[in-house]
C-alpha atoms as a PDB file:
ATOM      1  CA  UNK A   1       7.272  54.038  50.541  1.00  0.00           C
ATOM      2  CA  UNK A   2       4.652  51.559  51.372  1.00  0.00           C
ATOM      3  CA  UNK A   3       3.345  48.810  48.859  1.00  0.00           C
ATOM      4  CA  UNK A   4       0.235  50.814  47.803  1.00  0.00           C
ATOM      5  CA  UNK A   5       2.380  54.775  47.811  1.00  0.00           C
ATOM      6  CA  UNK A   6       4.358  52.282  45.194  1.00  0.00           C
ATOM      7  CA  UNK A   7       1.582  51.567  43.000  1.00  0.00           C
ATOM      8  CA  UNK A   8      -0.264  54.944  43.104  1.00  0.00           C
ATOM      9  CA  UNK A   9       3.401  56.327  41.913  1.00  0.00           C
ATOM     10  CA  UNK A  10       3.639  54.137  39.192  1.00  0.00           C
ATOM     11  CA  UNK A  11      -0.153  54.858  38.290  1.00  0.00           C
ATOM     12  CA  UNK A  12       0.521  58.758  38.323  1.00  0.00           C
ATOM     13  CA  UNK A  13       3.838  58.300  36.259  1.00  0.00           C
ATOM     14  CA  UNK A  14       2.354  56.533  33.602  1.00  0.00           C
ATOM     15  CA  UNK A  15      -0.879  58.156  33.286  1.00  0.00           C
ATOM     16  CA  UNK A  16       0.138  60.183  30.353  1.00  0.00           C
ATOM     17  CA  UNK A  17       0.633  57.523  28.296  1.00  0.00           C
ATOM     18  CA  UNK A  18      -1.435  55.788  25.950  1.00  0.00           C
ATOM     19  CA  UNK A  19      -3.795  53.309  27.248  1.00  0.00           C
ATOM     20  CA  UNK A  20      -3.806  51.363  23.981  1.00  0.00           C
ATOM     21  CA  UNK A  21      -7.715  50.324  25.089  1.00  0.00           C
ATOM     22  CA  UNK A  22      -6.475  48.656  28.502  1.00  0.00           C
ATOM     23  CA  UNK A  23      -8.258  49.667  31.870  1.00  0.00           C
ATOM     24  CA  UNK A  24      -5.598  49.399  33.535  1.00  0.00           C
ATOM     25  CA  UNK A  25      -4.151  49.375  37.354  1.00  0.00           C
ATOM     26  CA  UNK A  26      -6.404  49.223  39.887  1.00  0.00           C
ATOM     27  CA  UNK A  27      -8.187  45.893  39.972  1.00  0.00           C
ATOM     28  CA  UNK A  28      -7.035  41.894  39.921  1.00  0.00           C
ATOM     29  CA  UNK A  29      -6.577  41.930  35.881  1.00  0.00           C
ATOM     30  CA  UNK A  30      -6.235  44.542  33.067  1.00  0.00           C
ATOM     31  CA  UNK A  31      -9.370  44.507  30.930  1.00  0.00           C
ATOM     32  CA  UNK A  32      -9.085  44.408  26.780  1.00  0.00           C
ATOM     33  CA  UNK A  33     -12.007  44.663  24.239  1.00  0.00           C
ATOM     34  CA  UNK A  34     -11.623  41.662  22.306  1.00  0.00           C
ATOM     35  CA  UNK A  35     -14.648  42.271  19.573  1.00  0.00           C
ATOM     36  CA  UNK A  36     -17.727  39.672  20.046  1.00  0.00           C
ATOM     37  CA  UNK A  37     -18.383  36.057  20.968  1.00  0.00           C
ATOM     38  CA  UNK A  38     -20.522  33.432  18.554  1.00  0.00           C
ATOM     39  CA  UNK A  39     -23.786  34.809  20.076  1.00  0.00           C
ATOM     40  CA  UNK A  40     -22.742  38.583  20.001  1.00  0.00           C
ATOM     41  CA  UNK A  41     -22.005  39.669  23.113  1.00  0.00           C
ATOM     42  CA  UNK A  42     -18.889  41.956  24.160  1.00  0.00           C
ATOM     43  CA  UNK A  43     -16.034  39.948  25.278  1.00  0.00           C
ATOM     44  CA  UNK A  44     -12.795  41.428  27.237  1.00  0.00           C
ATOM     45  CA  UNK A  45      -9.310  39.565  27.645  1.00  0.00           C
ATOM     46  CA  UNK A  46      -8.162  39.483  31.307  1.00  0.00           C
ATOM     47  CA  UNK A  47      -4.449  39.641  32.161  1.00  0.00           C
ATOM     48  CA  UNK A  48      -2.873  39.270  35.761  1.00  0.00           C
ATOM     49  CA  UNK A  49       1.359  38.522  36.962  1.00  0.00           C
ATOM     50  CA  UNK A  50       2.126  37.382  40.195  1.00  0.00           C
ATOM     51  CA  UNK A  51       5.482  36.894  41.489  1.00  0.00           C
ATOM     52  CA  UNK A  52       6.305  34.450  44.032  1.00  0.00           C
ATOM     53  CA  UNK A  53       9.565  34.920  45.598  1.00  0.00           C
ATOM     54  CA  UNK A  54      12.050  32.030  48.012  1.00  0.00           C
ATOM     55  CA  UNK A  55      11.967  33.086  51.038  1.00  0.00           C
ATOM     56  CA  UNK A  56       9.434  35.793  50.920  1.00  0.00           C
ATOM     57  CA  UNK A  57       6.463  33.577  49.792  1.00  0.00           C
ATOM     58  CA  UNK A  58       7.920  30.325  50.275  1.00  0.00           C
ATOM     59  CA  UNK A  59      10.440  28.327  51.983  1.00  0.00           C
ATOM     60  CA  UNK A  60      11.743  25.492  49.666  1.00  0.00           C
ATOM     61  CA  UNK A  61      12.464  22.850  52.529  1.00  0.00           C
ATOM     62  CA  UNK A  62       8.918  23.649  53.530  1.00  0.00           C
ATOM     63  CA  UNK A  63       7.009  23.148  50.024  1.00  0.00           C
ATOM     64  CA  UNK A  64       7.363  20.476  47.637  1.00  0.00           C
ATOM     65  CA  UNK A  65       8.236  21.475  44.065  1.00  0.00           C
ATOM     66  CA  UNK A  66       5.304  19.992  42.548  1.00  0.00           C
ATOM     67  CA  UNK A  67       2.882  21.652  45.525  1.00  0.00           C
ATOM     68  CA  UNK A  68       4.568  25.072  44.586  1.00  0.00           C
ATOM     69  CA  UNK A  69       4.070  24.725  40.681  1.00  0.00           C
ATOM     70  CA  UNK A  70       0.666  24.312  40.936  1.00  0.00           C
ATOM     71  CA  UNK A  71       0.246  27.625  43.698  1.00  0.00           C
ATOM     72  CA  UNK A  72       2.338  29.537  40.874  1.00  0.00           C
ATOM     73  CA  UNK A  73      -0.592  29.022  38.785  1.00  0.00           C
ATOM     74  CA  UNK A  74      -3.431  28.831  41.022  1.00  0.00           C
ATOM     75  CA  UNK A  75      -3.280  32.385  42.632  1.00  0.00           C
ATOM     76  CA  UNK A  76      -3.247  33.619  38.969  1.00  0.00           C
ATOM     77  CA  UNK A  77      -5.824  31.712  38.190  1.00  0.00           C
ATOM     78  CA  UNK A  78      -7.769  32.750  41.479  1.00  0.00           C
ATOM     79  CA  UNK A  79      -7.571  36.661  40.059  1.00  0.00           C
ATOM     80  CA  UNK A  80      -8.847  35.938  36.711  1.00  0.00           C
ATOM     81  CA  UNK A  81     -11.890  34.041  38.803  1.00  0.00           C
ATOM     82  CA  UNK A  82     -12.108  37.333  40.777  1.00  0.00           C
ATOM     83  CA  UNK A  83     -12.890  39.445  37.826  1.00  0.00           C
ATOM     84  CA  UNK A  84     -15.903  36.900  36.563  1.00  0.00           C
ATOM     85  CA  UNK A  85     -13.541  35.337  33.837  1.00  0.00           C
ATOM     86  CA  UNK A  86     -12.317  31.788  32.459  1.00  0.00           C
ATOM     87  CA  UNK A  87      -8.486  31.492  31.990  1.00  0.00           C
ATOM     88  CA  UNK A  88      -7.564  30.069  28.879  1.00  0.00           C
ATOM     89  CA  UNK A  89      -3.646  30.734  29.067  1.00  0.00           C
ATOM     90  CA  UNK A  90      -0.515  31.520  31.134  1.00  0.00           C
ATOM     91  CA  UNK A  91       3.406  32.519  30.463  1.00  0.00           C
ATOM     92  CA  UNK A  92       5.961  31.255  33.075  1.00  0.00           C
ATOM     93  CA  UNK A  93       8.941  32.843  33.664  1.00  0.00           C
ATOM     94  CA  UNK A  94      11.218  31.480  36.676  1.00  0.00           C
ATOM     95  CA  UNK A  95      14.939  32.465  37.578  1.00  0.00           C
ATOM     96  CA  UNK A  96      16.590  28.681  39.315  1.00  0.00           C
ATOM     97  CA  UNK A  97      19.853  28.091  40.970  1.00  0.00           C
ATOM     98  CA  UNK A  98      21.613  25.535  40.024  1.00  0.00           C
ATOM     99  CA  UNK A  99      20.637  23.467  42.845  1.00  0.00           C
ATOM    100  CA  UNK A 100      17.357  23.288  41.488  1.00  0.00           C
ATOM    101  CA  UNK A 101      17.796  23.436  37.572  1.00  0.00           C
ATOM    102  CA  UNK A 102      17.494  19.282  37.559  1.00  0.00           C
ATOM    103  CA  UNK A 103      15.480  17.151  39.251  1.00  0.00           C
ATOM    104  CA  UNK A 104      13.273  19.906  41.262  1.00  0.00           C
ATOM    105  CA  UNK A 105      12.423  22.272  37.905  1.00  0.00           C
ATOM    106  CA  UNK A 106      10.862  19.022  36.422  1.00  0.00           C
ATOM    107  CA  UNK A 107       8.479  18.191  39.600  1.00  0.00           C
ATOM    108  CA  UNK A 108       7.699  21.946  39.416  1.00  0.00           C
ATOM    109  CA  UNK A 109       6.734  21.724  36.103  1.00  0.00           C
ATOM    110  CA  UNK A 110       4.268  18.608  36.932  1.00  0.00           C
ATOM    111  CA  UNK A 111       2.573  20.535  39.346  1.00  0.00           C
ATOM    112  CA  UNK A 112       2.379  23.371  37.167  1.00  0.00           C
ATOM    113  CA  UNK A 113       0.829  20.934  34.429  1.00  0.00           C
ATOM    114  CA  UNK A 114      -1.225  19.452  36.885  1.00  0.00           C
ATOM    115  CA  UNK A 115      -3.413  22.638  37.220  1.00  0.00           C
ATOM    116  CA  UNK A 116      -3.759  23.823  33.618  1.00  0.00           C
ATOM    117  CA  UNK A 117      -4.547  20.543  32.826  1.00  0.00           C
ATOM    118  CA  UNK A 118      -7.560  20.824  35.264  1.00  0.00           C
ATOM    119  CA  UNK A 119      -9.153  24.536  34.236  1.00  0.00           C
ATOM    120  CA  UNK A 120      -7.856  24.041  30.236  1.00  0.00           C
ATOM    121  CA  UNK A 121      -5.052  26.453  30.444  1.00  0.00           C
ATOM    122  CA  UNK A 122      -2.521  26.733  27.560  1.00  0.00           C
ATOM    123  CA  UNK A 123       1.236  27.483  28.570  1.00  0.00           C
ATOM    124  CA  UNK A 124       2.070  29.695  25.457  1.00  0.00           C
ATOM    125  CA  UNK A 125       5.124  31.439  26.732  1.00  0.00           C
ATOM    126  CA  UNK A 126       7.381  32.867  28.906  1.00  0.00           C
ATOM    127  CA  UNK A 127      11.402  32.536  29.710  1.00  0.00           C
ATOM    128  CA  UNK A 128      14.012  31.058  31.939  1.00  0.00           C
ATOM    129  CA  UNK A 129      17.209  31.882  33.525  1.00  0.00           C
ATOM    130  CA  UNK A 130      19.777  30.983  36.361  1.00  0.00           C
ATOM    131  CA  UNK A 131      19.459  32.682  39.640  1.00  0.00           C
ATOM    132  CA  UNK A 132      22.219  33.252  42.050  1.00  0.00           C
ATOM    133  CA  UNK A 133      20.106  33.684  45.423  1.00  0.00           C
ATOM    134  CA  UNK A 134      17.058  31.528  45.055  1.00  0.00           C
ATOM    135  CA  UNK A 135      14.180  30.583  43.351  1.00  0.00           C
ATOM    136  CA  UNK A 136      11.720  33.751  41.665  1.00  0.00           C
ATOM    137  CA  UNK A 137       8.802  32.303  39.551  1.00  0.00           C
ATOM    138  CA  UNK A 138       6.912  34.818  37.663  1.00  0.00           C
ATOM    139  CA  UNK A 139       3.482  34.106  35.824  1.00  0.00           C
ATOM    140  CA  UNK A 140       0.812  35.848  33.341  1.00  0.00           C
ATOM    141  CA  UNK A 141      -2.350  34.502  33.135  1.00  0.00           C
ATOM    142  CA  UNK A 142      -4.877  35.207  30.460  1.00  0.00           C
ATOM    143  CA  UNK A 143      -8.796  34.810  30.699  1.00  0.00           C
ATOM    144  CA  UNK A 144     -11.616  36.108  28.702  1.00  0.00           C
ATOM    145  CA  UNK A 145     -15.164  36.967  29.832  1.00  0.00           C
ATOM    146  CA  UNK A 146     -18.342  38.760  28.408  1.00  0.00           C
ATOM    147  CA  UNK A 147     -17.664  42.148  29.071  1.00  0.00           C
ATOM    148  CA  UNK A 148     -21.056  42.683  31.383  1.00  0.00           C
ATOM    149  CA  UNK A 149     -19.799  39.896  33.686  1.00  0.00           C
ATOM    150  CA  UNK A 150     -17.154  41.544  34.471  1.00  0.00           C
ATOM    151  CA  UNK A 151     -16.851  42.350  38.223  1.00  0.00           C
ATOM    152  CA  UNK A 152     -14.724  44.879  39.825  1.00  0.00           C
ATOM    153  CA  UNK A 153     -13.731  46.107  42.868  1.00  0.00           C
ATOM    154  CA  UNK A 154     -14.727  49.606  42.136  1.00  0.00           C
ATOM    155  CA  UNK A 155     -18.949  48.690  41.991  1.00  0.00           C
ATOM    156  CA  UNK A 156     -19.712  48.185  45.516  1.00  0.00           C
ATOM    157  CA  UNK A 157     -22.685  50.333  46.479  1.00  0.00           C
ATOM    158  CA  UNK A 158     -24.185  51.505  50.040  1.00  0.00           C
ATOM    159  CA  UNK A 159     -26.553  49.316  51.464  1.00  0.00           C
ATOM    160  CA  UNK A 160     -24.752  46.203  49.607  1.00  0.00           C
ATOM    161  CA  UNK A 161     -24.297  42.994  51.151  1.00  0.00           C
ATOM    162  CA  UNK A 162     -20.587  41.444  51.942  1.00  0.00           C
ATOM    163  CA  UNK A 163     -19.914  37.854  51.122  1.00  0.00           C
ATOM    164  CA  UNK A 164     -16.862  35.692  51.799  1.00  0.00           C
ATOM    165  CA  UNK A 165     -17.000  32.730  49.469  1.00  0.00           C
ATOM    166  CA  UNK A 166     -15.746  30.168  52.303  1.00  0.00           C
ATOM    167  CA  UNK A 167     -13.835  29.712  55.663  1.00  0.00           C
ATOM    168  CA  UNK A 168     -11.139  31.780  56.403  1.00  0.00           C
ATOM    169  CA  UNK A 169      -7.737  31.391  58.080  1.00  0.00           C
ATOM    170  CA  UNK A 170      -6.580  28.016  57.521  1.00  0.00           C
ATOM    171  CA  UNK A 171      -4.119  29.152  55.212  1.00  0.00           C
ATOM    172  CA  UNK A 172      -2.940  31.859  57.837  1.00  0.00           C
ATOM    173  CA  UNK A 173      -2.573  28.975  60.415  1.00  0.00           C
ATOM    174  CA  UNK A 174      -0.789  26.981  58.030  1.00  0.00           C
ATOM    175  CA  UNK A 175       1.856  29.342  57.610  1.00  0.00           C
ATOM    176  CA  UNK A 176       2.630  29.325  61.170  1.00  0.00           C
ATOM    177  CA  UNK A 177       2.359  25.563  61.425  1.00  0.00           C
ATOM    178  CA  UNK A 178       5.435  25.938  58.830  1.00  0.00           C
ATOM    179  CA  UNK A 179       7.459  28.492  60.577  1.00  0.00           C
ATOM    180  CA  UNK A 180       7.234  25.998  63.576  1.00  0.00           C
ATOM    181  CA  UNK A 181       7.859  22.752  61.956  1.00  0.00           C
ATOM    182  CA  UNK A 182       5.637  21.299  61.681  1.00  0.00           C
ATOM    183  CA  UNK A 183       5.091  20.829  57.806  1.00  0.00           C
ATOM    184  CA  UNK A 184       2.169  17.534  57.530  1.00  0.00           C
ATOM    185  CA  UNK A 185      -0.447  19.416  59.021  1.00  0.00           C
ATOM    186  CA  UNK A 186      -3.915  19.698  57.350  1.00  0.00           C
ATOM    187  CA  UNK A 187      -3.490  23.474  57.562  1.00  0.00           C
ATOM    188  CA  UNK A 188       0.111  23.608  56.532  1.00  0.00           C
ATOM    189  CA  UNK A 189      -1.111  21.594  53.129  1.00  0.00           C
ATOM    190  CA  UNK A 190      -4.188  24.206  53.129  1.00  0.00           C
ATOM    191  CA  UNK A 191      -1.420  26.892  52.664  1.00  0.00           C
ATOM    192  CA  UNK A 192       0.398  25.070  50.290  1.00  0.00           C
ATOM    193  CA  UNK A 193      -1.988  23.910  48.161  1.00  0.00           C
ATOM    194  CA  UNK A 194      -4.751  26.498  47.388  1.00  0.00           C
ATOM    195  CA  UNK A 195      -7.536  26.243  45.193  1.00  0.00           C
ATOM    196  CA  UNK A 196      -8.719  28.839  42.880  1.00  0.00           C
ATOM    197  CA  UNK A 197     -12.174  29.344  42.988  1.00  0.00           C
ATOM    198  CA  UNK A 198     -12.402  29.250  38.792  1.00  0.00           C
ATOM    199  CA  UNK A 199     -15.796  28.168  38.718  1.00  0.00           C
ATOM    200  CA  UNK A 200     -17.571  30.154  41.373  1.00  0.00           C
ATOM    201  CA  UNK A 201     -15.699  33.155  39.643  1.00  0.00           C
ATOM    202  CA  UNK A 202     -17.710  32.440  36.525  1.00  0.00           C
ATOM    203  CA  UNK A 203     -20.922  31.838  37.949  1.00  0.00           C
ATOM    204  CA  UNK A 204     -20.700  35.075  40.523  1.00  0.00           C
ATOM    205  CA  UNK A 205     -19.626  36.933  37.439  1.00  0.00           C
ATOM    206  CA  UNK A 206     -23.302  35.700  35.652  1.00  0.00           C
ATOM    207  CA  UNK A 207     -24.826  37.244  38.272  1.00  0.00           C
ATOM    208  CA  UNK A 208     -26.366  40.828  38.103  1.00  0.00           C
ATOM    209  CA  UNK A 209     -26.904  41.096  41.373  1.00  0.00           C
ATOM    210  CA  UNK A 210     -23.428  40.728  42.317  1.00  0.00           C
ATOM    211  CA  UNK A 211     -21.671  44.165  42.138  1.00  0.00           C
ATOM    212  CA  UNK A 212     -17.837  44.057  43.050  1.00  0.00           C
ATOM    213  CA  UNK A 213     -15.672  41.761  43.660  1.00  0.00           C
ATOM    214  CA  UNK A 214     -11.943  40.726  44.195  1.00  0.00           C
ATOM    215  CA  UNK A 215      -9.832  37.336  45.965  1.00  0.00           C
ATOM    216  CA  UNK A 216      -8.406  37.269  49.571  1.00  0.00           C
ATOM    217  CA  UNK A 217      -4.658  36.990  48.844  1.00  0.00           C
ATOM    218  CA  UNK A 218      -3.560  39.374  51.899  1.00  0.00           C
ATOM    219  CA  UNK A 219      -6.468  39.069  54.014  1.00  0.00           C
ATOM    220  CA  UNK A 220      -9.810  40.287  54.634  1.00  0.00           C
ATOM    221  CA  UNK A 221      -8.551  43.314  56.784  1.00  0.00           C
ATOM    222  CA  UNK A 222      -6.683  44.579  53.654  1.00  0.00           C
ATOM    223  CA  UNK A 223      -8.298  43.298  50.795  1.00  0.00           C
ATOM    224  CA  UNK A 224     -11.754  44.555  51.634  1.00  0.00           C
ATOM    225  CA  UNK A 225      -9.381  48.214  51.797  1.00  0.00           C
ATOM    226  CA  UNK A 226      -9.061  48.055  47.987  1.00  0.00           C
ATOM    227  CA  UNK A 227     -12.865  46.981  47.249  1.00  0.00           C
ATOM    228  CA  UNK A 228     -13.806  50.314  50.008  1.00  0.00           C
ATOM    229  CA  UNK A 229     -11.342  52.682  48.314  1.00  0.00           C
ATOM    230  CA  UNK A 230     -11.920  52.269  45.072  1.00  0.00           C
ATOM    231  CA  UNK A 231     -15.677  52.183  45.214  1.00  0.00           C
ATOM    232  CA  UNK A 232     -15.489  55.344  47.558  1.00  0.00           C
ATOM    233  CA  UNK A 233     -17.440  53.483  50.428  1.00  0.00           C
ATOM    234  CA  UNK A 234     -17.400  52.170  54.114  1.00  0.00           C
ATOM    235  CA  UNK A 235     -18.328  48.705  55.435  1.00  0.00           C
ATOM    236  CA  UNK A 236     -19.374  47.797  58.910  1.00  0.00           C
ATOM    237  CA  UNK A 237     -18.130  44.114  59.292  1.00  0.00           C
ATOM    238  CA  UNK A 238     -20.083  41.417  62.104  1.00  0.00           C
ATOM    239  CA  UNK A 239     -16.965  39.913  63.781  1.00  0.00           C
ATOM    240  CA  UNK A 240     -19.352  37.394  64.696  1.00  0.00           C
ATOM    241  CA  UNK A 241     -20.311  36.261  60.857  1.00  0.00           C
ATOM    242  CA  UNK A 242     -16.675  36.181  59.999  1.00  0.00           C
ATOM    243  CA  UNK A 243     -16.378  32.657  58.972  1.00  0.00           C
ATOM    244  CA  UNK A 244     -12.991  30.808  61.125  1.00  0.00           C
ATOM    245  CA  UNK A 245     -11.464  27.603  59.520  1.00  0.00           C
ATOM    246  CA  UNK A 246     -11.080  24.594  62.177  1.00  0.00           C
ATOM    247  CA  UNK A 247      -7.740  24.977  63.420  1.00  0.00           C
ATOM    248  CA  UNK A 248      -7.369  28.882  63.012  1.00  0.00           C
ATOM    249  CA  UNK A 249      -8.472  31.957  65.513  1.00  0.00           C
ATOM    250  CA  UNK A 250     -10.546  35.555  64.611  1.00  0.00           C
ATOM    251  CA  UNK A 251      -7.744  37.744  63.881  1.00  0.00           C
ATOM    252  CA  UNK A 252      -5.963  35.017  61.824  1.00  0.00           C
ATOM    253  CA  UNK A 253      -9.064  34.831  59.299  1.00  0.00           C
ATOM    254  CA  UNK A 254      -9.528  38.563  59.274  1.00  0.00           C
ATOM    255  CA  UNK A 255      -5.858  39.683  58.655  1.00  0.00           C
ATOM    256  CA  UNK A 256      -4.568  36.134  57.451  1.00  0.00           C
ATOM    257  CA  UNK A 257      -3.631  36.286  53.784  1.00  0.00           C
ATOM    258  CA  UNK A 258      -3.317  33.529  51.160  1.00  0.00           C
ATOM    259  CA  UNK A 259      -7.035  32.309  51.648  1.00  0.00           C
ATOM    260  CA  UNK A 260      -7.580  33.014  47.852  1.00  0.00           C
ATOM    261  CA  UNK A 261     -11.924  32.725  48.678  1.00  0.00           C
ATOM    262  CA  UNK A 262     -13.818  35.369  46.708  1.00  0.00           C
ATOM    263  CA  UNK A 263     -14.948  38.231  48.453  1.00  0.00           C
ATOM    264  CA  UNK A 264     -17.694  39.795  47.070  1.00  0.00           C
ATOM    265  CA  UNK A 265     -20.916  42.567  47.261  1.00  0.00           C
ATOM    266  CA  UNK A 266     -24.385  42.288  46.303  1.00  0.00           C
ATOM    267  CA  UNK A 267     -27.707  43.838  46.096  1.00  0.00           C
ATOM    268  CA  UNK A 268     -29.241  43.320  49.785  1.00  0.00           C
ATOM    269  CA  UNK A 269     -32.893  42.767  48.372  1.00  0.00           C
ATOM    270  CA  UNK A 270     -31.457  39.634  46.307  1.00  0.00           C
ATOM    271  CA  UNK A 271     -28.852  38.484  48.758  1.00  0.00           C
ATOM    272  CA  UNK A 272     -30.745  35.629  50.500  1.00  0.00           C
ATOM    273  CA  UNK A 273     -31.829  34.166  47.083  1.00  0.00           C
ATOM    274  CA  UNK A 274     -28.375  34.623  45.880  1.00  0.00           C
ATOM    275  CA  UNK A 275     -26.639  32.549  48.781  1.00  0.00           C
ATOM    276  CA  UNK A 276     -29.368  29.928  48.567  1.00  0.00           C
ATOM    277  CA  UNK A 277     -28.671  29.619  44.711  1.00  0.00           C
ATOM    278  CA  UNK A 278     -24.635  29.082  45.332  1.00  0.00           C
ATOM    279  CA  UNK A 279     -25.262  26.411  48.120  1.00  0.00           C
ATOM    280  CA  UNK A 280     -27.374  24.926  45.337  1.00  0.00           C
ATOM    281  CA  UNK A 281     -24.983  25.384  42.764  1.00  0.00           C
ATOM    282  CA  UNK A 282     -21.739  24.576  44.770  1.00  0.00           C
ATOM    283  CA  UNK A 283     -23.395  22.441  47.497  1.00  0.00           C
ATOM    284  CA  UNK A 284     -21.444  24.879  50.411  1.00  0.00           C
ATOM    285  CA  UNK A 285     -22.662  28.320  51.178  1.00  0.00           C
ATOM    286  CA  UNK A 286     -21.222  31.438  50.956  1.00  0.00           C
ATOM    287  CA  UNK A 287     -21.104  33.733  54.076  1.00  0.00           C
ATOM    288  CA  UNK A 288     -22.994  37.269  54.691  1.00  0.00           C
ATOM    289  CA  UNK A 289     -20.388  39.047  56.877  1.00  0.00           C
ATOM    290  CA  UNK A 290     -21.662  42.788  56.851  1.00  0.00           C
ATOM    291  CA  UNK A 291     -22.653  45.539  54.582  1.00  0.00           C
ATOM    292  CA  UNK A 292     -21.260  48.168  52.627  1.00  0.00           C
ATOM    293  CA  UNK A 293     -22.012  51.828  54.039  1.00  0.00           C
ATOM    294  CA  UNK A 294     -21.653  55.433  53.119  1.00  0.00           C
ATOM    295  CA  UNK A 295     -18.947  56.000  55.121  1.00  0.00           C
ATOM    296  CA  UNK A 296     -15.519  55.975  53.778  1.00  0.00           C
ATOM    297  CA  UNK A 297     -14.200  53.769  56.449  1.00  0.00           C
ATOM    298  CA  UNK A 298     -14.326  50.013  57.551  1.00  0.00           C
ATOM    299  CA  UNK A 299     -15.668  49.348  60.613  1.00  0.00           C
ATOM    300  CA  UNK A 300     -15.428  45.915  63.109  1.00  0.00           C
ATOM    301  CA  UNK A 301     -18.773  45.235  64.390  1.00  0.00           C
ATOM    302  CA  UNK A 302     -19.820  42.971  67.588  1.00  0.00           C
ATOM    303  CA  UNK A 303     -22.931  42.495  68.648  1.00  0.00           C
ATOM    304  CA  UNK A 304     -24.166  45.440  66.666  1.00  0.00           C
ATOM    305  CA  UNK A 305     -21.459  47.704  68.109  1.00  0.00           C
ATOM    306  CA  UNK A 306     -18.447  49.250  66.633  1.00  0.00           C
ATOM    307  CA  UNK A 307     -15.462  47.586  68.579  1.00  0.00           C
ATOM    308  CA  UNK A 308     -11.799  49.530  67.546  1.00  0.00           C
ATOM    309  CA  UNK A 309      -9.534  47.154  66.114  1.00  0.00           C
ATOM    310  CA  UNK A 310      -6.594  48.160  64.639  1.00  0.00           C
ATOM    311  CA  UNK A 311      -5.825  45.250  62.347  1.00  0.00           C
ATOM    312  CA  UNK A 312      -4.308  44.768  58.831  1.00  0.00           C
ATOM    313  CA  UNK A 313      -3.273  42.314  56.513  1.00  0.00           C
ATOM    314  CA  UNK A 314      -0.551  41.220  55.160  1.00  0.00           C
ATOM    315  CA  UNK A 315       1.859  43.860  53.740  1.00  0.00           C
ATOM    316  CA  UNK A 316       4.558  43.317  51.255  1.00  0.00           C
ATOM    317  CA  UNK A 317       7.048  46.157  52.649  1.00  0.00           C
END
């Protein structure tokens, strides 16, 4: 059973149950009503868990403890960004061996402290235990949002624009600078160390024109899957326009995962003012990489022609 036959299973078995108000699986957070803000508006909580596992998602010679607490929190943080929202708290949970109980759970902890120190972030919860084959760090993050800024992935609409909110593939490249050796790299400190895009999330999310959205944690090539399926469309993507990190290759930033930049649709009519507003905003631009199309199928484009490349992201099984 693949990753994704996983989910749909667990979808379909629990789709008899009460939803208790949550819209559930299917995007980066679950969305609750949460009544109204000072000025009346809707508001939603926004919850998201993401496991990171020793040896599947990091090597501990290879990644400081204090780099790797604040990456357990940022690629929460990064899908509470992708849904338009502001985290506001997180619960930790994190199985160590005794090797790493001392010492190493206290620079983790920094790091971790670090980062919700930055965006505001409450630790309110969570657990511990001992672990008798490695390290497995678990963590919920919690954001609210007005309920009309919410974006999803399942709002993109034909004739939309595709945007990649920065360079791809340096964290891909990283990784591989790691698995060779060579750990003090630029790029292998890219991969360790990536940054949420918290405040772009909020400011796409403002934006009407914006229609779905979601962050590139198993690369373009898969990611852009979940925005096509679950908006029922097709996208024709301009190899070309793909924007490549210094030090990486093509197919790295395409099917490279761990980037953590938004990826995102929008109106075509308002996309030019739209990218001019963020480089105002942000002082960097965001990147027009294709459209979205009636099809139901995503299609690699160079120099206006369809060019058959059969590449994917990262998978989990």
């Amino acid at each position: 059973m693949t990753e994704f036959g996983f989910i749909e299973h667990i979808r379909t078995s629990f789709a008899t149950l009460p939803d208790n108000g949550f819209e559930g699986i299917g995007d980066d957070c679950a969305v609750l009503p949460a009544g109204t803000d000072a000025e009346g508006r809707e508001e939603v909580l926004l919850f998201t868990a993401d496991l990171l596992t020793e040896g599947v998602h990091f090597l501990r010679r290879a990644t400081p403890a204090r780099e790797l607490g604040r990456k357990a929190l940022a690629v929460n943080l990064s899908d509470i960004a992708a849904m338009g929202g502001r985290p506001v708290a997180t619960l930790l949970s994190i199985a160590l061996p005794r090797d790493a109980a001392g010492t190493w759970a206290e620079e983790f902890m920094a790091g971790y402290r670090e980062l919700s120190e930055r965006y505001a972030t409450a630790l309110v919860g969570g657990d511990t235990t001992r672990s008798e084959s490695g390290i497995t760090i678990n963590v919920t993050a919690i954001g609210r949002a007005p309920a009309a800024h919410v974006k999803r992935r399942s709002t993109a609409r034909p004739g939309d624009v595709v945007f990649a909110a920065g360079e791809l593939g340096a964290s891909g490249a990283g990784l591989r600078d790691i698995l060779a050796g060579r750990l003090d790299t630029p790029l292998a400190a890219a991969h360790r160390n990536p940054e949420p895009q918290v405040a772009e999330g909020l400011w796409l999310g403002a934006r009407e024109e914006v229609h779905a959205m979601m962050d590139l944690s198993d690369g373009l090539a898969s990611d852009l899957g979940h925005i096509l399926e679950r908006s029922a469309a097709g996208a024709e993507i301009d190899l070309e326009r793909i924007p490549v990190a210094a030090g990486s290759d093509l197919r790295t930033a395409a099917c490279g995962g761990e980037d953590y930049r938004l990826l995102f649709t929008a109106a075509a009519d308002a996309a030019e003012e739209l990218a001019a507003a963020f480089r105002a905003r942000f002082g960097r631009p965001v990147y027009p990489i294709g459209r979205i199309t009636a099809g139901r199928e995503l299609v690699w484009m160079r120099d206006g022609r369809p060019e058959p490349l059969d590449w994917h992201g990262f998978t989990h099984y």
